[in-house]
C-alpha atoms as a PDB file:
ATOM      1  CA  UNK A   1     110.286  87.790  75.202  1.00  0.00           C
ATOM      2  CA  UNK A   2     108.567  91.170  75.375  1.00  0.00           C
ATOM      3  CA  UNK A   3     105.325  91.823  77.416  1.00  0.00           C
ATOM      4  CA  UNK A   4     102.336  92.725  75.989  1.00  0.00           C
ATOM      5  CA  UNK A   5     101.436  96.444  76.114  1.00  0.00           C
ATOM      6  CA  UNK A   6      98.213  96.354  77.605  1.00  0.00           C
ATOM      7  CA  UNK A   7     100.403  94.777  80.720  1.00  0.00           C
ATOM      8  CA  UNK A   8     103.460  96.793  80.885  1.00  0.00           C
ATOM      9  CA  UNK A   9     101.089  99.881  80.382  1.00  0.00           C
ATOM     10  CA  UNK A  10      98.868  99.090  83.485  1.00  0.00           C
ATOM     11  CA  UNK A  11     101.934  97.405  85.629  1.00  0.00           C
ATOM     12  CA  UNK A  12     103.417 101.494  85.177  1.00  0.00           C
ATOM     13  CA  UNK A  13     100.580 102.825  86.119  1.00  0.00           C
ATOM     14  CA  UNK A  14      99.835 101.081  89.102  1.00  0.00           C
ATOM     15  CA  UNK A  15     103.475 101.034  90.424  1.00  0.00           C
ATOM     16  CA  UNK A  16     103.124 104.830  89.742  1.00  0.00           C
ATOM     17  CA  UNK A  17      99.763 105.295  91.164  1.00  0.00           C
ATOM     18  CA  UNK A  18     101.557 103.872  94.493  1.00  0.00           C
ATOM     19  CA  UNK A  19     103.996 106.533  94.771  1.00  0.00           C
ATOM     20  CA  UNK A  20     101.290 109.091  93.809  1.00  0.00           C
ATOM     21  CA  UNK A  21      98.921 107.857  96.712  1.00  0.00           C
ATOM     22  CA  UNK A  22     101.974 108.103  99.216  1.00  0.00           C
ATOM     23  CA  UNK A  23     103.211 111.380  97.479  1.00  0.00           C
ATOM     24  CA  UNK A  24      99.640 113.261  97.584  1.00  0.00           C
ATOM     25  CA  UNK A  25      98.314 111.326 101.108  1.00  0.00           C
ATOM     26  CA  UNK A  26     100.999 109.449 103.294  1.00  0.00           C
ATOM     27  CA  UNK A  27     101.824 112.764 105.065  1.00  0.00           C
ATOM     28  CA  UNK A  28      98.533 112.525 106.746  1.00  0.00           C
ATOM     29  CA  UNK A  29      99.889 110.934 109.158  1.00  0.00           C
ATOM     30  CA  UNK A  30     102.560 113.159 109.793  1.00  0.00           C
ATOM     31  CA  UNK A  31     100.536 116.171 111.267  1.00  0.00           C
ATOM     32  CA  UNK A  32     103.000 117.379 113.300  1.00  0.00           C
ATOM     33  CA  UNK A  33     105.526 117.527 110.477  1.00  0.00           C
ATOM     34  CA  UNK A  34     106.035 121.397 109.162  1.00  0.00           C
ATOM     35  CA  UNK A  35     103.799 121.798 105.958  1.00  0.00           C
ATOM     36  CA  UNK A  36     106.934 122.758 103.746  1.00  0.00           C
ATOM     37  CA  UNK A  37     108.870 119.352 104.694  1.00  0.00           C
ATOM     38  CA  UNK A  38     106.102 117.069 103.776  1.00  0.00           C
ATOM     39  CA  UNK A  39     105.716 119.672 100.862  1.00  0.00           C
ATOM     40  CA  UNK A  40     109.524 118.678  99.475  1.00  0.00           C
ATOM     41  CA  UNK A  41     109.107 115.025 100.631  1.00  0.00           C
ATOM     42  CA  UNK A  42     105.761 114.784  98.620  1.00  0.00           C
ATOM     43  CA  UNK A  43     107.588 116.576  95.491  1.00  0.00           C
ATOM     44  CA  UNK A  44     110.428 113.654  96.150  1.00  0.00           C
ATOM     45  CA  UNK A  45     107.864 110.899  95.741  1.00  0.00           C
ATOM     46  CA  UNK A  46     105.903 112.356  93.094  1.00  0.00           C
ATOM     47  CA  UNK A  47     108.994 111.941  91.168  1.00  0.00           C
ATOM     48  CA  UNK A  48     108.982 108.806  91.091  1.00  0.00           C
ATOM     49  CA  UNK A  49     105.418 108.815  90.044  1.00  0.00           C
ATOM     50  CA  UNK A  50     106.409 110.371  86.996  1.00  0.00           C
ATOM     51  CA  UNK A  51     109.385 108.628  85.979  1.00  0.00           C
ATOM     52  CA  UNK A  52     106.569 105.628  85.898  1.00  0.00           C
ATOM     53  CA  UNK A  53     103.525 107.546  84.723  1.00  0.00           C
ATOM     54  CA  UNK A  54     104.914 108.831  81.524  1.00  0.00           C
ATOM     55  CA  UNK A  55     106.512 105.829  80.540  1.00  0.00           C
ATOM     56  CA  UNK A  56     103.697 104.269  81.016  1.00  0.00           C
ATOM     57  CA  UNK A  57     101.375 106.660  78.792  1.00  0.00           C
ATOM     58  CA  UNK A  58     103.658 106.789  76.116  1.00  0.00           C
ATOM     59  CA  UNK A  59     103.795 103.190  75.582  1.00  0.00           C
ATOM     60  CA  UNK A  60     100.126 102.320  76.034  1.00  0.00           C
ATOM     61  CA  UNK A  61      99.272 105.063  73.052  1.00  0.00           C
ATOM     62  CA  UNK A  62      98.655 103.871  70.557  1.00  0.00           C
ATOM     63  CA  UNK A  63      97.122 100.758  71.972  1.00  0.00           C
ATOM     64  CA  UNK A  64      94.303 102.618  73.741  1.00  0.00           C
ATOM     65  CA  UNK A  65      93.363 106.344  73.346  1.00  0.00           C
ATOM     66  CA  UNK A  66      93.901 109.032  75.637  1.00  0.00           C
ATOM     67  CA  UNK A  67      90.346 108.749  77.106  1.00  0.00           C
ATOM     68  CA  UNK A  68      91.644 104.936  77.727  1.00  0.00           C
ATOM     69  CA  UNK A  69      94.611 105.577  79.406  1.00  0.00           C
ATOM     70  CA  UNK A  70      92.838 108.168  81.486  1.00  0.00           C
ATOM     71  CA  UNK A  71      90.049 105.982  82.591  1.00  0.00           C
ATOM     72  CA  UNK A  72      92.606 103.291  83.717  1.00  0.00           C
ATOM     73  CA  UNK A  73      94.457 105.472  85.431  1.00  0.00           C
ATOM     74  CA  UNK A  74      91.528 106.630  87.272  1.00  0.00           C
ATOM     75  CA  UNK A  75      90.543 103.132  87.954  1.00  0.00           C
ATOM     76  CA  UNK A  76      93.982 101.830  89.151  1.00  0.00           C
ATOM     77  CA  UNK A  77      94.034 105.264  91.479  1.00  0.00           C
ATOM     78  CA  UNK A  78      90.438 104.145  93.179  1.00  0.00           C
ATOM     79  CA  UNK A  79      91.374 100.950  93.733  1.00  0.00           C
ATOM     80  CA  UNK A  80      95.326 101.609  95.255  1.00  0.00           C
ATOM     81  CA  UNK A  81      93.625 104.642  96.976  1.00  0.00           C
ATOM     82  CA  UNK A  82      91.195 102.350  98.732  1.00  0.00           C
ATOM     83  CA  UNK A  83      93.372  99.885  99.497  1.00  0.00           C
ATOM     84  CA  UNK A  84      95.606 102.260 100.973  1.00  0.00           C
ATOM     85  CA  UNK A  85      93.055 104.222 102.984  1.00  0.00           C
ATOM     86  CA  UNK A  86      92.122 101.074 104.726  1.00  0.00           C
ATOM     87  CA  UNK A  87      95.610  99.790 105.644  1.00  0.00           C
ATOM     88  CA  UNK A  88      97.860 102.739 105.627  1.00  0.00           C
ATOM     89  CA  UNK A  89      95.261 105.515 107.324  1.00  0.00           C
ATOM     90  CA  UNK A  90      93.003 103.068 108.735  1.00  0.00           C
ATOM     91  CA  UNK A  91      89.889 104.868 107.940  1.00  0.00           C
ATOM     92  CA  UNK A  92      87.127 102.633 106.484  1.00  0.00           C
ATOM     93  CA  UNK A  93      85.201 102.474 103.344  1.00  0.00           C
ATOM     94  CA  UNK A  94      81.428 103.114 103.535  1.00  0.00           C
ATOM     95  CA  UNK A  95      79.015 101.721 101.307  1.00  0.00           C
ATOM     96  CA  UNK A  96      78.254 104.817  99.870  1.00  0.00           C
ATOM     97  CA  UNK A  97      82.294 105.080  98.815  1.00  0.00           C
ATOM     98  CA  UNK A  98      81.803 101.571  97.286  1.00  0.00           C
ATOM     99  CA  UNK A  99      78.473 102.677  95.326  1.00  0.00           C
ATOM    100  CA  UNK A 100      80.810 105.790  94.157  1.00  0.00           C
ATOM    101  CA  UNK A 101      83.306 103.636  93.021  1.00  0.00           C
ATOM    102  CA  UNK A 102      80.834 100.636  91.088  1.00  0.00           C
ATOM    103  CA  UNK A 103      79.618 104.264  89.313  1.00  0.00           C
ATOM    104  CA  UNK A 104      83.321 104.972  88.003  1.00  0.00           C
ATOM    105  CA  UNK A 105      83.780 101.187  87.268  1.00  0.00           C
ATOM    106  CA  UNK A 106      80.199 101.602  85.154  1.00  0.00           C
ATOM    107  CA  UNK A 107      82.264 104.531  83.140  1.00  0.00           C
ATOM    108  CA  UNK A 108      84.738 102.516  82.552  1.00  0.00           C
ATOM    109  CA  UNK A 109      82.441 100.110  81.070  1.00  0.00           C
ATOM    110  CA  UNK A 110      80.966 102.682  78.556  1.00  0.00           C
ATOM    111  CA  UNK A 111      84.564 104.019  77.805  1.00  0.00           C
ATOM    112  CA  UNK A 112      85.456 100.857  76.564  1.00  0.00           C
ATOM    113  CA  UNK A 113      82.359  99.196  75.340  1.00  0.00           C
ATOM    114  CA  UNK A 114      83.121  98.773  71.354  1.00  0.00           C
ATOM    115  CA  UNK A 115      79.869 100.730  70.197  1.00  0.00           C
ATOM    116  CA  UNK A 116      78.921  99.921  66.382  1.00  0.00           C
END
């Protein structure tokens, strides 16, 4: 049985947008760590982001556009970001982060709205 696109597609990107959040923002709380180790370990994880993210573009084209893919991707990166702010860095979202974020989400909307 094979799984639908639309799934596999997103299930890439958000396993990929987790390595990406820890690649690009888990060494902040490393401070004392030298900038060029959390440099290589970031490049290590980021790795992994791509052996996900590319996958995961070149099977969803086709299915949605570029400007598609993109827009999920930025969606699925808000909403691991967040999640991982809060519980990883334990700094908290504002309501003015949230507002940001409904704004993106309202993108999204138009993005995929089927205009005739």
């Amino acid at each position: 049985m094979q799984l639908p696109v639309p799934l596999v597609t997103i299930g890439l990107l958000l396993a990929s947008n987790v390595f990406m959040t820890f690649a690009w923002y888990g060494h902040l709380r490393f401070k004392s760590a030298a900038l060029f180790t959390v440099i290589l370990v970031s490049w290590g994880i980021a790795f992994f982001e791509y052996v996900l993210q590319v996958p995961a573009n070149r099977i969803g084209h086709g299915h949605f556009s570029a400007a598609e893919l993109k827009t999920i991707q930025e969606v699925i990166t808000l909403s691991v970001f967040a999640v991982f702010s809060v519980f990883y860095l334990k700094e908290p979202l504002a309501w003015n982060h949230l507002v940001g974020f409904a704004f993106i989400a309202a993108g999204a909307f138009f993005i995929f709205h089927k205009w005739a």
